[in-house]
C-alpha atoms as a PDB file:
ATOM      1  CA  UNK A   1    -135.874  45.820 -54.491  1.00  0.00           C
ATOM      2  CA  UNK A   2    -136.342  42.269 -54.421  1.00  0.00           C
ATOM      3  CA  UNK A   3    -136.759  40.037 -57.392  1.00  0.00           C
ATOM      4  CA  UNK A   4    -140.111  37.843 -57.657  1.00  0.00           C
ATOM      5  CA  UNK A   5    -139.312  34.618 -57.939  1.00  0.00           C
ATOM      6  CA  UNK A   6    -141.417  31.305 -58.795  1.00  0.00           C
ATOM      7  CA  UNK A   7    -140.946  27.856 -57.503  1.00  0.00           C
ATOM      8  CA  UNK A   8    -140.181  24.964 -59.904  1.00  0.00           C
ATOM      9  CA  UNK A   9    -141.405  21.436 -59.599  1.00  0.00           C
ATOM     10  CA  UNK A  10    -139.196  18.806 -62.150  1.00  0.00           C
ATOM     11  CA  UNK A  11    -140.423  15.853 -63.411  1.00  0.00           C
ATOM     12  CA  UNK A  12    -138.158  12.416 -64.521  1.00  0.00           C
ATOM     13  CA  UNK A  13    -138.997  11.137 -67.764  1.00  0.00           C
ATOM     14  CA  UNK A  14    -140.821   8.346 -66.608  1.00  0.00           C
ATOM     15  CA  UNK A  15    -143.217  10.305 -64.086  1.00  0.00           C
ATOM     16  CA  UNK A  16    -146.545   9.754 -63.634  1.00  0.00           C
ATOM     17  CA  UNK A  17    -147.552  12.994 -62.281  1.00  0.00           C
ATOM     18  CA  UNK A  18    -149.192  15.750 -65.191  1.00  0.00           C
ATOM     19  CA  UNK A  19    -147.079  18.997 -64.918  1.00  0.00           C
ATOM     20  CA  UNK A  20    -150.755  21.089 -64.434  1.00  0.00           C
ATOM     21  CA  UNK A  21    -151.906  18.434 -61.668  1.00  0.00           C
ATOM     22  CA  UNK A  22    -153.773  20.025 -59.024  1.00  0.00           C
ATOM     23  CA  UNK A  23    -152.707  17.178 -56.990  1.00  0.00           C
ATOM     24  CA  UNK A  24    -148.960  18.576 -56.444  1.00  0.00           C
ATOM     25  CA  UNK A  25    -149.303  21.072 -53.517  1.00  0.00           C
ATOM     26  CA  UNK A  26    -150.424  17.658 -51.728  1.00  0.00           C
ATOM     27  CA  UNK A  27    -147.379  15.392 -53.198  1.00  0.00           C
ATOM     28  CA  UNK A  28    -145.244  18.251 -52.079  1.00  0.00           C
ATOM     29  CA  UNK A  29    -146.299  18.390 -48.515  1.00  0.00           C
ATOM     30  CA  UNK A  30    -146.094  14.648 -48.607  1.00  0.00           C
ATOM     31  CA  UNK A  31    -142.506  15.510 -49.176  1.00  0.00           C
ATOM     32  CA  UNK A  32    -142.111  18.214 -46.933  1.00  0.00           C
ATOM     33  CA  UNK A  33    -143.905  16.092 -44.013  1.00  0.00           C
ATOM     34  CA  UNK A  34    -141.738  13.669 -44.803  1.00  0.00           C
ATOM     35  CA  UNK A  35    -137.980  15.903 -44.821  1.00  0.00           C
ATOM     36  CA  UNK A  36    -139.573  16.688 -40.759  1.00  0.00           C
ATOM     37  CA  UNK A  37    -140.166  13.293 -39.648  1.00  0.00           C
ATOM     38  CA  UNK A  38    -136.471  12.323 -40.936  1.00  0.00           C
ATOM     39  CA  UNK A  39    -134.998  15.705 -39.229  1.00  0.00           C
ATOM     40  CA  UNK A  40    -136.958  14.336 -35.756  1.00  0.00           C
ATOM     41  CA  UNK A  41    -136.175  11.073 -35.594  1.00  0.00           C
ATOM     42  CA  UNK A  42    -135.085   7.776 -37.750  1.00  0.00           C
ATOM     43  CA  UNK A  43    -137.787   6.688 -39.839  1.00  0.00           C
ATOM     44  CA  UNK A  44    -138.277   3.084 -40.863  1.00  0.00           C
ATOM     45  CA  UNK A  45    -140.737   1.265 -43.122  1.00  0.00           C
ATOM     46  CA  UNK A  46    -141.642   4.286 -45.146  1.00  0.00           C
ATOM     47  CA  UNK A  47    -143.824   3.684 -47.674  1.00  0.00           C
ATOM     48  CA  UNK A  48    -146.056   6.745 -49.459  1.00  0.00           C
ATOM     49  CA  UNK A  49    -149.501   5.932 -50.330  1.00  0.00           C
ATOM     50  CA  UNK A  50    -149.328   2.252 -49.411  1.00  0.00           C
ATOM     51  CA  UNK A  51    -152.283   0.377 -50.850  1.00  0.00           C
ATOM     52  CA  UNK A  52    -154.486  -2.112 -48.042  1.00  0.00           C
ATOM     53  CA  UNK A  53    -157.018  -3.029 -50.695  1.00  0.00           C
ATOM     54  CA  UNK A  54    -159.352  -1.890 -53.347  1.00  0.00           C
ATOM     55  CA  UNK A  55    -160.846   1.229 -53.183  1.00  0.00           C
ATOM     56  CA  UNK A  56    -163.015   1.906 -50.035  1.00  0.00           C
ATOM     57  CA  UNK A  57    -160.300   0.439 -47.826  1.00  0.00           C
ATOM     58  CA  UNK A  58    -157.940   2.635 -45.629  1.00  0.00           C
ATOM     59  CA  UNK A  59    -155.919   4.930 -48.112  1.00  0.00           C
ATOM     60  CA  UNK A  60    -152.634   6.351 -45.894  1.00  0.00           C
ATOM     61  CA  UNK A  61    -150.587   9.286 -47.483  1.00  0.00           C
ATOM     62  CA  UNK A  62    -147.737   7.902 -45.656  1.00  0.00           C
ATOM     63  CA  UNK A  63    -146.729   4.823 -43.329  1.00  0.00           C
ATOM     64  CA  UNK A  64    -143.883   4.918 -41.183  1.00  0.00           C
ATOM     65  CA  UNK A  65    -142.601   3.448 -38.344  1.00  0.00           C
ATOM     66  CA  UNK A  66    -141.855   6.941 -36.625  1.00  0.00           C
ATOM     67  CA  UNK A  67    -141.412   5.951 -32.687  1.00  0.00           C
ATOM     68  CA  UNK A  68    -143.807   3.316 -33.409  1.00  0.00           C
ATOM     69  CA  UNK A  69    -146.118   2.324 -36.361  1.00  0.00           C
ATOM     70  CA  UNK A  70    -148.159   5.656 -37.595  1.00  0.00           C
ATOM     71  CA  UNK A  71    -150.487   5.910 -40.439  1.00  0.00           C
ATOM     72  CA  UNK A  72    -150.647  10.096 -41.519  1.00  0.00           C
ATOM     73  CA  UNK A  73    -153.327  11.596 -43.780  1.00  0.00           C
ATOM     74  CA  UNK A  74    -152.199  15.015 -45.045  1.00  0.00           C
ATOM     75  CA  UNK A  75    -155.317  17.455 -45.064  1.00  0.00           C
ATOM     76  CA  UNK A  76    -154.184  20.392 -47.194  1.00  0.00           C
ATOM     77  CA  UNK A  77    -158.322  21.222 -47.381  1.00  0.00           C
ATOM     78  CA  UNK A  78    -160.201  21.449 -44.755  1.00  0.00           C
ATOM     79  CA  UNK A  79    -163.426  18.963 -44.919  1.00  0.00           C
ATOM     80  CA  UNK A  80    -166.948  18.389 -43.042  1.00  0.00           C
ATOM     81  CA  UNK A  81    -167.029  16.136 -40.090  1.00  0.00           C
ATOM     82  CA  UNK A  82    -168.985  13.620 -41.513  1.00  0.00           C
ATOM     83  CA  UNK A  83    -165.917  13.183 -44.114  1.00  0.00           C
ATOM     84  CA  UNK A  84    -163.255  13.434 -41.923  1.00  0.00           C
ATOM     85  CA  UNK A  85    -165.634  10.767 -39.478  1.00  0.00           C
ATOM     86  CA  UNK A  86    -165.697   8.363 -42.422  1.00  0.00           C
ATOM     87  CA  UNK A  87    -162.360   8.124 -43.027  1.00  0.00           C
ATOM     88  CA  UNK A  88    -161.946   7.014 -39.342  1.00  0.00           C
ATOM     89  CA  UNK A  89    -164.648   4.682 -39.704  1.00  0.00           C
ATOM     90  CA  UNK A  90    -162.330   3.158 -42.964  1.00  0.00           C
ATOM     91  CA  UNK A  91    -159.548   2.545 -40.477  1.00  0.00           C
ATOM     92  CA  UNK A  92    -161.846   1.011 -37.715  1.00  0.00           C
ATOM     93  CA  UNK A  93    -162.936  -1.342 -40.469  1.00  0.00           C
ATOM     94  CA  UNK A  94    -159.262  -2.406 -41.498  1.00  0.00           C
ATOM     95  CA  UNK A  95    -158.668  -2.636 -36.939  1.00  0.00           C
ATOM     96  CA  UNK A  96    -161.947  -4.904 -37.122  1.00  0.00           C
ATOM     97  CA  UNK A  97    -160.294  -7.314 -39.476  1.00  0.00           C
ATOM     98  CA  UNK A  98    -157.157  -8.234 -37.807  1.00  0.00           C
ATOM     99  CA  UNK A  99    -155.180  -7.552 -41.541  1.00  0.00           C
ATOM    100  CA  UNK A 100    -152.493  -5.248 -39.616  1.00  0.00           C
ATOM    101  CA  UNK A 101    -151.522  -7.957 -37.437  1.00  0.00           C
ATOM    102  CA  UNK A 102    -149.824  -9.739 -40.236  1.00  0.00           C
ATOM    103  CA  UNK A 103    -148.103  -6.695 -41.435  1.00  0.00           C
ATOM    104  CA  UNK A 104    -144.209  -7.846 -42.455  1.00  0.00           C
ATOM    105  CA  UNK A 105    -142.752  -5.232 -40.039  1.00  0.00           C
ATOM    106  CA  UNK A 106    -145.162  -6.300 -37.518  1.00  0.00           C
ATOM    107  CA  UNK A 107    -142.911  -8.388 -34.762  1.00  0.00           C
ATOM    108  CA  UNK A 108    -143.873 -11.635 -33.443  1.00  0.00           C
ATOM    109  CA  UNK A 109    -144.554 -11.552 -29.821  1.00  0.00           C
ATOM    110  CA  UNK A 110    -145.968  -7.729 -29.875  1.00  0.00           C
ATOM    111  CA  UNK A 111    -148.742  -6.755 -32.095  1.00  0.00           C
ATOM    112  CA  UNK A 112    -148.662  -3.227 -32.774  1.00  0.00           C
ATOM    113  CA  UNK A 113    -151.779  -1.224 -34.221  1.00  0.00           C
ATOM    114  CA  UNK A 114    -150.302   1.867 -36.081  1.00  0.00           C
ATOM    115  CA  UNK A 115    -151.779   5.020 -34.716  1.00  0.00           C
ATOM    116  CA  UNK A 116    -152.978   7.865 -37.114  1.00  0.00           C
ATOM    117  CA  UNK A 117    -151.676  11.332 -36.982  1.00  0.00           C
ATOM    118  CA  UNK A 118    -153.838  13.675 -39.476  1.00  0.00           C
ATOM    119  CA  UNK A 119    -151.688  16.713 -40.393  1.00  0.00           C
ATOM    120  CA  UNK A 120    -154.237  19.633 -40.838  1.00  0.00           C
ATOM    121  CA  UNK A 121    -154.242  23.131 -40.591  1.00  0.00           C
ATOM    122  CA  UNK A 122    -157.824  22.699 -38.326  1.00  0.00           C
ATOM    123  CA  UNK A 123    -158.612  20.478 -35.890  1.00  0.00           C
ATOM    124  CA  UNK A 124    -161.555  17.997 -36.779  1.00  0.00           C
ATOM    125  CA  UNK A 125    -163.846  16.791 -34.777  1.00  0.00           C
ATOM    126  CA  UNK A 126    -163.473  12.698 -35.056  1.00  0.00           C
ATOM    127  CA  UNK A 127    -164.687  10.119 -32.437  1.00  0.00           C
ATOM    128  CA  UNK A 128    -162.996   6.422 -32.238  1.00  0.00           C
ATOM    129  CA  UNK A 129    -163.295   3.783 -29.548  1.00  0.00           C
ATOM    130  CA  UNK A 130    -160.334   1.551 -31.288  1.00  0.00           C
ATOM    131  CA  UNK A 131    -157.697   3.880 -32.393  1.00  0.00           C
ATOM    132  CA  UNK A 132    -155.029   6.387 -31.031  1.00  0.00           C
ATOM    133  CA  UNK A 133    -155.649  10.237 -33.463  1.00  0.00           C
ATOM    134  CA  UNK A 134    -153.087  12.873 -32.850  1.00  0.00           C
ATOM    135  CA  UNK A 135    -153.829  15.876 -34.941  1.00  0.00           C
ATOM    136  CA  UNK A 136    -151.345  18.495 -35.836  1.00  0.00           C
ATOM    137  CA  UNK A 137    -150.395  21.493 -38.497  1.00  0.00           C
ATOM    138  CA  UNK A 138    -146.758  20.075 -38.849  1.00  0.00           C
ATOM    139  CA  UNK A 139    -144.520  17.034 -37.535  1.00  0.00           C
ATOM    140  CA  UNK A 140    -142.908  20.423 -35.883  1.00  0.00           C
ATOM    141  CA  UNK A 141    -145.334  21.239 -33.612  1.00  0.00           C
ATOM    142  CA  UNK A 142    -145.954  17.721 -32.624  1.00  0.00           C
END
């Protein structure tokens, strides 16, 4: 007979994260998405939940450069269109300004606007003109 078992989660002193946070299923397939990328290929840059403003602006789970620059949004849930469609519309808005031109891994004679990669059990229907979206359920079936 197998024994039941139940996963543990530990926390440094210092952490920021509440032990009953709903929020750590996501932070742990941050992790997990981020164990696959490094098992693929060499990741550089990588930063988890960069900030690119106050609130309202472009809010990454992760930013690597992964091939080449890559922006990923981790959908544990699975939302509306109209969500999913403004969140695309936030990273228009941060293409329309020009800011990720003047990124610091950015090189100088190549502009390079990160793509997005949404990591989602479902495929959602989202529309851009500007930007490169690859969705996927895993960086393993990629």
């Amino acid at each position: 007979m197998q024994q039941p078992h139940s996963p543990y989660v530990y926390f440094t002193v210092d952490c920021n994260i509440k032990p009953d946070s709903t929020k750590i299923p996501h932070f742990l397939e941050l992790v997990d998405t981020v164990i696959e990328m490094k098992a693929h290929r060499e990741t550089k840059n990588l930063m988890i939940g960069p900030k690119y403003g106050d609130k309202g602006t472009i809010e990454p789970d992760i930013f690597a450069i992964w091939f080449n620059p890559i922006f990923i949004e981790v959908q544990r849930n699975v939302y509306t269109k109209e969500v999913m469609q403004k969140k695309i519309n936030l990273y228009e808005g941060y293409y329309d300004t020009g800011d990720w031109k003047v990124e610091p891994w950015q090189k100088p004679d190549k502009k390079i606007l990160p793509s997005i990669l949404i990591i989602t059990p479902t495929r959602n229907v989202v529309k851009s003109t500007k930007l490169e979206i690859y969705q996927s359920p895993s960086i393993a079936d990629l």
